[in-house]
Protein backbone atom coordinates (compact mmCIF):
# COMPACT_ATOMS: atom_id res chain seq x y z
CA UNK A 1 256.16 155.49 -6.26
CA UNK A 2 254.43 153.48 -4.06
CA UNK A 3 256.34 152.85 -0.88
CA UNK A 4 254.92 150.36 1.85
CA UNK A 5 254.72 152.67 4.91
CA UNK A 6 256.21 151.57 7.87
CA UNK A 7 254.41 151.46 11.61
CA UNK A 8 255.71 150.94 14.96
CA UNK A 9 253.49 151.69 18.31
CA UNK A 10 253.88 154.59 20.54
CA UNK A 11 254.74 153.30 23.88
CA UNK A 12 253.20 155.97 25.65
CA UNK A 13 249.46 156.28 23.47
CA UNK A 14 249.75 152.69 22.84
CA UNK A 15 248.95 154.01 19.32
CA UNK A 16 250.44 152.05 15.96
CA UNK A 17 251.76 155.17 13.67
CA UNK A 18 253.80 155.88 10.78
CA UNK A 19 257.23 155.93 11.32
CA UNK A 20 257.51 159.36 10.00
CA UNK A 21 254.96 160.45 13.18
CA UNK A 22 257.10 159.47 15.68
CA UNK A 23 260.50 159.54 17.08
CA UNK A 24 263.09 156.67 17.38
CA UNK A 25 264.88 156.30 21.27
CA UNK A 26 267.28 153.37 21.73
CA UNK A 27 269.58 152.26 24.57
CA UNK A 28 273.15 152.07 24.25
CA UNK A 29 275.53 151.46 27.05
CA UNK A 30 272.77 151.43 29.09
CA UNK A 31 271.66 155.12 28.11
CA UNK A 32 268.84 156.57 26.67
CA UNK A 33 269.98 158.72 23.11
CA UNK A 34 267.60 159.58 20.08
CA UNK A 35 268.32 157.77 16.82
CA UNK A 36 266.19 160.18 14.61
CA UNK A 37 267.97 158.51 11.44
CA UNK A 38 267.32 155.09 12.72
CA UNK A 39 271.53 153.99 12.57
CA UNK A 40 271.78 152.83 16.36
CA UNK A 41 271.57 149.18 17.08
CA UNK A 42 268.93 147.90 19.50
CA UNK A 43 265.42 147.79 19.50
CA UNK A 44 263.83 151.10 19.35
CA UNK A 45 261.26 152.62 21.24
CA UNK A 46 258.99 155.86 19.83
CA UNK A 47 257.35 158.57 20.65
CA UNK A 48 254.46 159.87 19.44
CA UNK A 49 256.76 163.64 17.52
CA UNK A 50 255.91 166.43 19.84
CA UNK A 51 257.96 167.49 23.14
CA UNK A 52 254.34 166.94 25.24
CA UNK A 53 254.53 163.33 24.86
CA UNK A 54 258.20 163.12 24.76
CA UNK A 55 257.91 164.58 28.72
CA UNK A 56 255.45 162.69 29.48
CA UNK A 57 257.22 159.38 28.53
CA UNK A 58 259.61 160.75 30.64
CA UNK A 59 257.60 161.65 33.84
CA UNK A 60 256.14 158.24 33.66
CA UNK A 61 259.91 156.57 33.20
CA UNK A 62 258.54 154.68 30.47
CA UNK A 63 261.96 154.10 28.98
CA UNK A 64 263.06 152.39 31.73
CA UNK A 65 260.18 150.39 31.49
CA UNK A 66 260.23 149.37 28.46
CA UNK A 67 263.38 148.35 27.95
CA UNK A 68 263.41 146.99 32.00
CA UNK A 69 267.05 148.76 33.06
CA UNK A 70 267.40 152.34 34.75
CA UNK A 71 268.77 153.88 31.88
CA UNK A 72 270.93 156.89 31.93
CA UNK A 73 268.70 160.01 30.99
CA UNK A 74 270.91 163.58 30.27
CA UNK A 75 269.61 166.20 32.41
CA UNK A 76 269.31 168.19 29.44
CA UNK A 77 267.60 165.60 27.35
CA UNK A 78 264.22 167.40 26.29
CA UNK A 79 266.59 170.42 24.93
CA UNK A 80 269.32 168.38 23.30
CA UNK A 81 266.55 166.46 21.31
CA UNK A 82 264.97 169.59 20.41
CA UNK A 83 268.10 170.84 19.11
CA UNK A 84 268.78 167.57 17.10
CA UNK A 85 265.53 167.88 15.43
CA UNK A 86 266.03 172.11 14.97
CA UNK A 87 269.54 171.52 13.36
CA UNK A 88 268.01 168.62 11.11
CA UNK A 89 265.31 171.14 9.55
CA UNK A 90 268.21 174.09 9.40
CA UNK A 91 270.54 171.49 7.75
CA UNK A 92 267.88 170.54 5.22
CA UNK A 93 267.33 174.31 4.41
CA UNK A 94 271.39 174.77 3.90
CA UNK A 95 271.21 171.69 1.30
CA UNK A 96 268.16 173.37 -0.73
CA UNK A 97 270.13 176.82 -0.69
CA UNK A 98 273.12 175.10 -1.98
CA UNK A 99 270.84 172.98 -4.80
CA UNK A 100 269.55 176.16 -5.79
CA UNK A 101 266.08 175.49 -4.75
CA UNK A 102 265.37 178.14 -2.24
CA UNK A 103 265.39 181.70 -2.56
CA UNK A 104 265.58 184.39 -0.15
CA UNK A 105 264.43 187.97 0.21
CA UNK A 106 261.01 189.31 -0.10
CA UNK A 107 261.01 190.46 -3.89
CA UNK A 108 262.65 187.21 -5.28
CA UNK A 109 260.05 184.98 -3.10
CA UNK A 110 257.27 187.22 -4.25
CA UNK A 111 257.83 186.98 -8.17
CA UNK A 112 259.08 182.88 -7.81
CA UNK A 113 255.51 183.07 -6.23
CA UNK A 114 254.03 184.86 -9.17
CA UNK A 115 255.35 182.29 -11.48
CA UNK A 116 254.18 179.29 -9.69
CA UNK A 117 257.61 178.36 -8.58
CA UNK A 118 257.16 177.91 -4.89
CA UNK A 119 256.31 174.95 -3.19
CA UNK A 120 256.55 176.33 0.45
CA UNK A 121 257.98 179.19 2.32
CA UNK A 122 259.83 179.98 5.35
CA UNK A 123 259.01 183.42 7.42
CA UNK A 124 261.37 184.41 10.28
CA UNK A 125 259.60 184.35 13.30
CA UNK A 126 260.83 188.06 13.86
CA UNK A 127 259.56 189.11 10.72
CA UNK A 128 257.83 192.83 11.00
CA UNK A 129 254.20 192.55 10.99
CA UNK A 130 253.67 194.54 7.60
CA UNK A 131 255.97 192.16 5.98
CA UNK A 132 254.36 189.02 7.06
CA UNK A 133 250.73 190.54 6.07
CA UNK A 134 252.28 191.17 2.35
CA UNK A 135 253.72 187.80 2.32
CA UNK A 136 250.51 186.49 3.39
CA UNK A 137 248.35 188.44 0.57
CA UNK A 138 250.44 187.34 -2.45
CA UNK A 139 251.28 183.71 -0.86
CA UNK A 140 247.32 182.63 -0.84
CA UNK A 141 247.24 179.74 -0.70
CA UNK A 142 250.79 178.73 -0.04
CA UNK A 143 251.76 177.12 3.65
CA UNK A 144 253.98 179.41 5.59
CA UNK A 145 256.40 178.04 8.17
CA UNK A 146 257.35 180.75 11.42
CA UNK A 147 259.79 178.49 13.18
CA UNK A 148 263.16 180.30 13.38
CA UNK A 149 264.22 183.46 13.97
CA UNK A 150 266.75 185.82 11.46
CA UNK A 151 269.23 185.10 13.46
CA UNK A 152 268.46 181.38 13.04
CA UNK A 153 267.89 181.56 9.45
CA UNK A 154 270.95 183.66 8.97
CA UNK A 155 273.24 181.24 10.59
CA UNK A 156 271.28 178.06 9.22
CA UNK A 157 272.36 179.49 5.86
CA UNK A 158 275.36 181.37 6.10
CA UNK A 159 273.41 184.67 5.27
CA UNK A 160 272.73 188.09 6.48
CA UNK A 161 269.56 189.24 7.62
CA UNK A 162 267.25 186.20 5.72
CA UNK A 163 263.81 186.85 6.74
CA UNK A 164 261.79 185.23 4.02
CA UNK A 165 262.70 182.05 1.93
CA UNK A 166 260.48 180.64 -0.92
CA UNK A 167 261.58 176.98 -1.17
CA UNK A 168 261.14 176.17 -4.85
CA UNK A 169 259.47 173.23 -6.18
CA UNK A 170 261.98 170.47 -6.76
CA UNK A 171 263.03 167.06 -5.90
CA UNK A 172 264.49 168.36 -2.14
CA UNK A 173 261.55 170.52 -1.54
CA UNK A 174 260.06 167.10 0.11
CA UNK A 175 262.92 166.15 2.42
CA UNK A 176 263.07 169.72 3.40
CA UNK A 177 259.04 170.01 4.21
CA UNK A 178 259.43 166.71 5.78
CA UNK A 179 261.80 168.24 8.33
CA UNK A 180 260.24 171.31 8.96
CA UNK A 181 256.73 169.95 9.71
CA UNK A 182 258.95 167.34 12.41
CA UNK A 183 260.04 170.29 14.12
CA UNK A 184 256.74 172.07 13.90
CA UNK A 185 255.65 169.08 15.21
CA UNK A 186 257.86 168.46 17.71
CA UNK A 187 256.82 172.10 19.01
CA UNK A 188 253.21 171.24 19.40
CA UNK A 189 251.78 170.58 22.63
CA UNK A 190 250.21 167.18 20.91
CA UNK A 191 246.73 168.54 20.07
CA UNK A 192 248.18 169.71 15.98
CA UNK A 193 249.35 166.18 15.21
CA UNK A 194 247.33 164.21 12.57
């Protein structure tokens, strides 16, 4: 399963990175819009994935310069790409759930843990502190996302009151880690990025 990885250059470390590191920007009718699943025409210009470099980038009007026009920037561009990325991971979630490869609630993740079912899991942000230390005791060695709250979760889902998801291993369990480290990522001030 050898797939050639694919590089482009950060155009504001001057870096050459995977694709999967960075995030795609293109211009269309002379504006600037994110093209995280790569579908808009034009040539695209990336970010290193994390909201530091992404305003940066923007500070220095490094779109503009790179593709030499005065592109249209929303006001609320930092946010809606956030969001874009946020709904991506939540989306991903919603397609495990509905594969059956995720379960929720503390006792079901704790015995799919037992039986060496899980691949990752998901801990509301909001989570109360005992709970997360349990979780943390039986999960070992286990990585443990915090990026949503129950709220989040629960309307990501179409749940009530989902605090702690075990995503199981399976085929999606990769597409769904995929987007959650982006928008961990993305959340970083830079310095966590490989």
């Amino acid at each position: 399963m050898s797939r050639e990885t694919i590089e482009r250059k950060c155009i504001l470390e001057g870096n050459v990175k995977p694709q999967s590191e960075l995030l795609r920007f293109v211009e269309l009718n002379n504006a600037l819009l994110p093209d995280f699943n790569k579908k808009l025409p034009g040539k695209g210009m990336y970010i290193t994935n994390n909201r530091f470099s992404l305003e940066k980038a923007l500070e220095k009007k490094l779109f503009h310069k790179v593709s030499r026009h005065n592109l249209k920037i929303a006001e609320d561009f930092m946010e809606m790409v956030e969001g874009l990325i946020k709904r991506k991971a939540l989306d991903s979630l919603n397609l495990a759930r509905k594969s059956g490869a995720l379960v929720t609630g503390f006792e079901k993740v704790k015995e799919a843990v037992k039986k060496n079912k899980v691949s990752f899991i998901i801990e509301a942000t909001d989570a109360g502190a005992d709970g997360k230390e349990k979780v943390a005791l039986f999960a070992k060695n286990i990585e443990i996302f915090n990026l949503f709250s129950i709220d989040e979760l629960d309307m990501g889902l179409n749940k009530e009151n989902t605090v702690h998801i075990a995503i199981l291993k399976s085929d999606i369990a990769t597409m769904v880690y995929q987007n959650l480290k982006r928008y961990q990522n993305f959340l970083s001030n830079g310095e966590d990025n490989k």
